[in-house]
C-alpha atoms as a PDB file:
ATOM      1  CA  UNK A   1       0.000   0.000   0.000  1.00  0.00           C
ATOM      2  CA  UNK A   2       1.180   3.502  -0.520  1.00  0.00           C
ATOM      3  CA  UNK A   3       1.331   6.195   2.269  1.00  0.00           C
ATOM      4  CA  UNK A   4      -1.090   8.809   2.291  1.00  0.00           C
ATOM      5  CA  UNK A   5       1.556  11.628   1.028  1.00  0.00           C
ATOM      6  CA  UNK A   6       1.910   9.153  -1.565  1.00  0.00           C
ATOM      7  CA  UNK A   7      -1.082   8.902  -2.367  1.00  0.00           C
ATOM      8  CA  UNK A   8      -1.989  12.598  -2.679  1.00  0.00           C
ATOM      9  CA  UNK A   9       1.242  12.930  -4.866  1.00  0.00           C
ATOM     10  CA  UNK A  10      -0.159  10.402  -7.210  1.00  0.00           C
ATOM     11  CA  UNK A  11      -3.565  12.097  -7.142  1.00  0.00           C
ATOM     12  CA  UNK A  12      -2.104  15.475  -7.760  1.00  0.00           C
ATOM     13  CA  UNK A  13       0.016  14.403 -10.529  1.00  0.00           C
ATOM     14  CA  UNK A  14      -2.709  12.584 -11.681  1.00  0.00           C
ATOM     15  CA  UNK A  15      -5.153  16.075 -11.924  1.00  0.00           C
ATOM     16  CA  UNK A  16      -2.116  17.910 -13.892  1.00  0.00           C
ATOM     17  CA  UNK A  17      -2.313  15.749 -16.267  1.00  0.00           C
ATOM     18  CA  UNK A  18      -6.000  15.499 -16.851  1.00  0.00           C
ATOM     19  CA  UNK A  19      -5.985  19.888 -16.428  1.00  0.00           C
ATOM     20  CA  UNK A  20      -3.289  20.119 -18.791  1.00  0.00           C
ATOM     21  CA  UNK A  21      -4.629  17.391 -21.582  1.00  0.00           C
ATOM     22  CA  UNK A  22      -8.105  19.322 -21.420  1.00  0.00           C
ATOM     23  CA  UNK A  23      -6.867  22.749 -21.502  1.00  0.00           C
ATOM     24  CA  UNK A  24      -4.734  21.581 -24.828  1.00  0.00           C
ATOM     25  CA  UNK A  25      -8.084  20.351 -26.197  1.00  0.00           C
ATOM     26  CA  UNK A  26      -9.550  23.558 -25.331  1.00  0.00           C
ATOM     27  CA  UNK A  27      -6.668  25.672 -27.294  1.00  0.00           C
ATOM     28  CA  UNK A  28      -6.632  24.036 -30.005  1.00  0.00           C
ATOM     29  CA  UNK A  29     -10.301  22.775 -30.868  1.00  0.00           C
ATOM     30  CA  UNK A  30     -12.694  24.742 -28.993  1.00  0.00           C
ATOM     31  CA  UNK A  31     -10.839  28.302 -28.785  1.00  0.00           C
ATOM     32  CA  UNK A  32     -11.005  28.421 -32.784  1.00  0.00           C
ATOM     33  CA  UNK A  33     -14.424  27.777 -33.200  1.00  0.00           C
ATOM     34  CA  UNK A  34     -15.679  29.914 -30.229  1.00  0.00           C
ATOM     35  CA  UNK A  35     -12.824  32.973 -31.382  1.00  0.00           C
ATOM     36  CA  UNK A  36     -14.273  32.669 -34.832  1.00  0.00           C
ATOM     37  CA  UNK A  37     -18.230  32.438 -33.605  1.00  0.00           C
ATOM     38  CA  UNK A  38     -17.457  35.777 -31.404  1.00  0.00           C
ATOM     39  CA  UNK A  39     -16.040  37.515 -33.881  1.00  0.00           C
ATOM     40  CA  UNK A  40     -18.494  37.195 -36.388  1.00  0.00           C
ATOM     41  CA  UNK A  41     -21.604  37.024 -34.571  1.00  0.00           C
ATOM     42  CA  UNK A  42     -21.005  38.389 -30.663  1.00  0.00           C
ATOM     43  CA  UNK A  43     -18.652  41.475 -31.559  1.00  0.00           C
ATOM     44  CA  UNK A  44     -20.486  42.243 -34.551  1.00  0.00           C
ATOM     45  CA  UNK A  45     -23.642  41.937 -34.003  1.00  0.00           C
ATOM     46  CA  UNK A  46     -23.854  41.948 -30.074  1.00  0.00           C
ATOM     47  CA  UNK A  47     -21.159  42.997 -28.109  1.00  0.00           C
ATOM     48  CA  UNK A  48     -20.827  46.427 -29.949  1.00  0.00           C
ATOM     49  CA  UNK A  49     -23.990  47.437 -30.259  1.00  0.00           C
ATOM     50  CA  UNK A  50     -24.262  46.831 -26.335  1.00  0.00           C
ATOM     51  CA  UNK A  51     -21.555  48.607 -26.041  1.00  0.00           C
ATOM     52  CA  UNK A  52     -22.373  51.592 -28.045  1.00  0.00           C
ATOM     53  CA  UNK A  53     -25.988  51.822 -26.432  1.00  0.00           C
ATOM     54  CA  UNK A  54     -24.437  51.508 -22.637  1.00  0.00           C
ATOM     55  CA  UNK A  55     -22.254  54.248 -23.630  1.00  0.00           C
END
């Protein structure tokens, strides 16, 4: 059996890896779409508008 500091070294490296693997995913799949989707749609057709009215 492993220790319990052992165990919650394991378990930390163990959530790294998962965060880092998803947040890759996230860069490189999901960033593109949703960068491209705002800046057609959101900045264009909502954000500034919002913006302009607010102000």
């Amino acid at each position: 059996m492993l220790s319990q500091a052992e165990m919650a070294l394991v378990e930390k490296m163990m959530d790294a890896l998962q965060i880092g693997s998803s947040q890759h995913k996230v860069v490189k799949g999901d960033n593109n779409n949703i960068n491209n989707s705002n800046n057609s749609k959101s900045r264009g057709g909502r954000r500034f508008p919002d913006k302009l009215i607010t102000t």
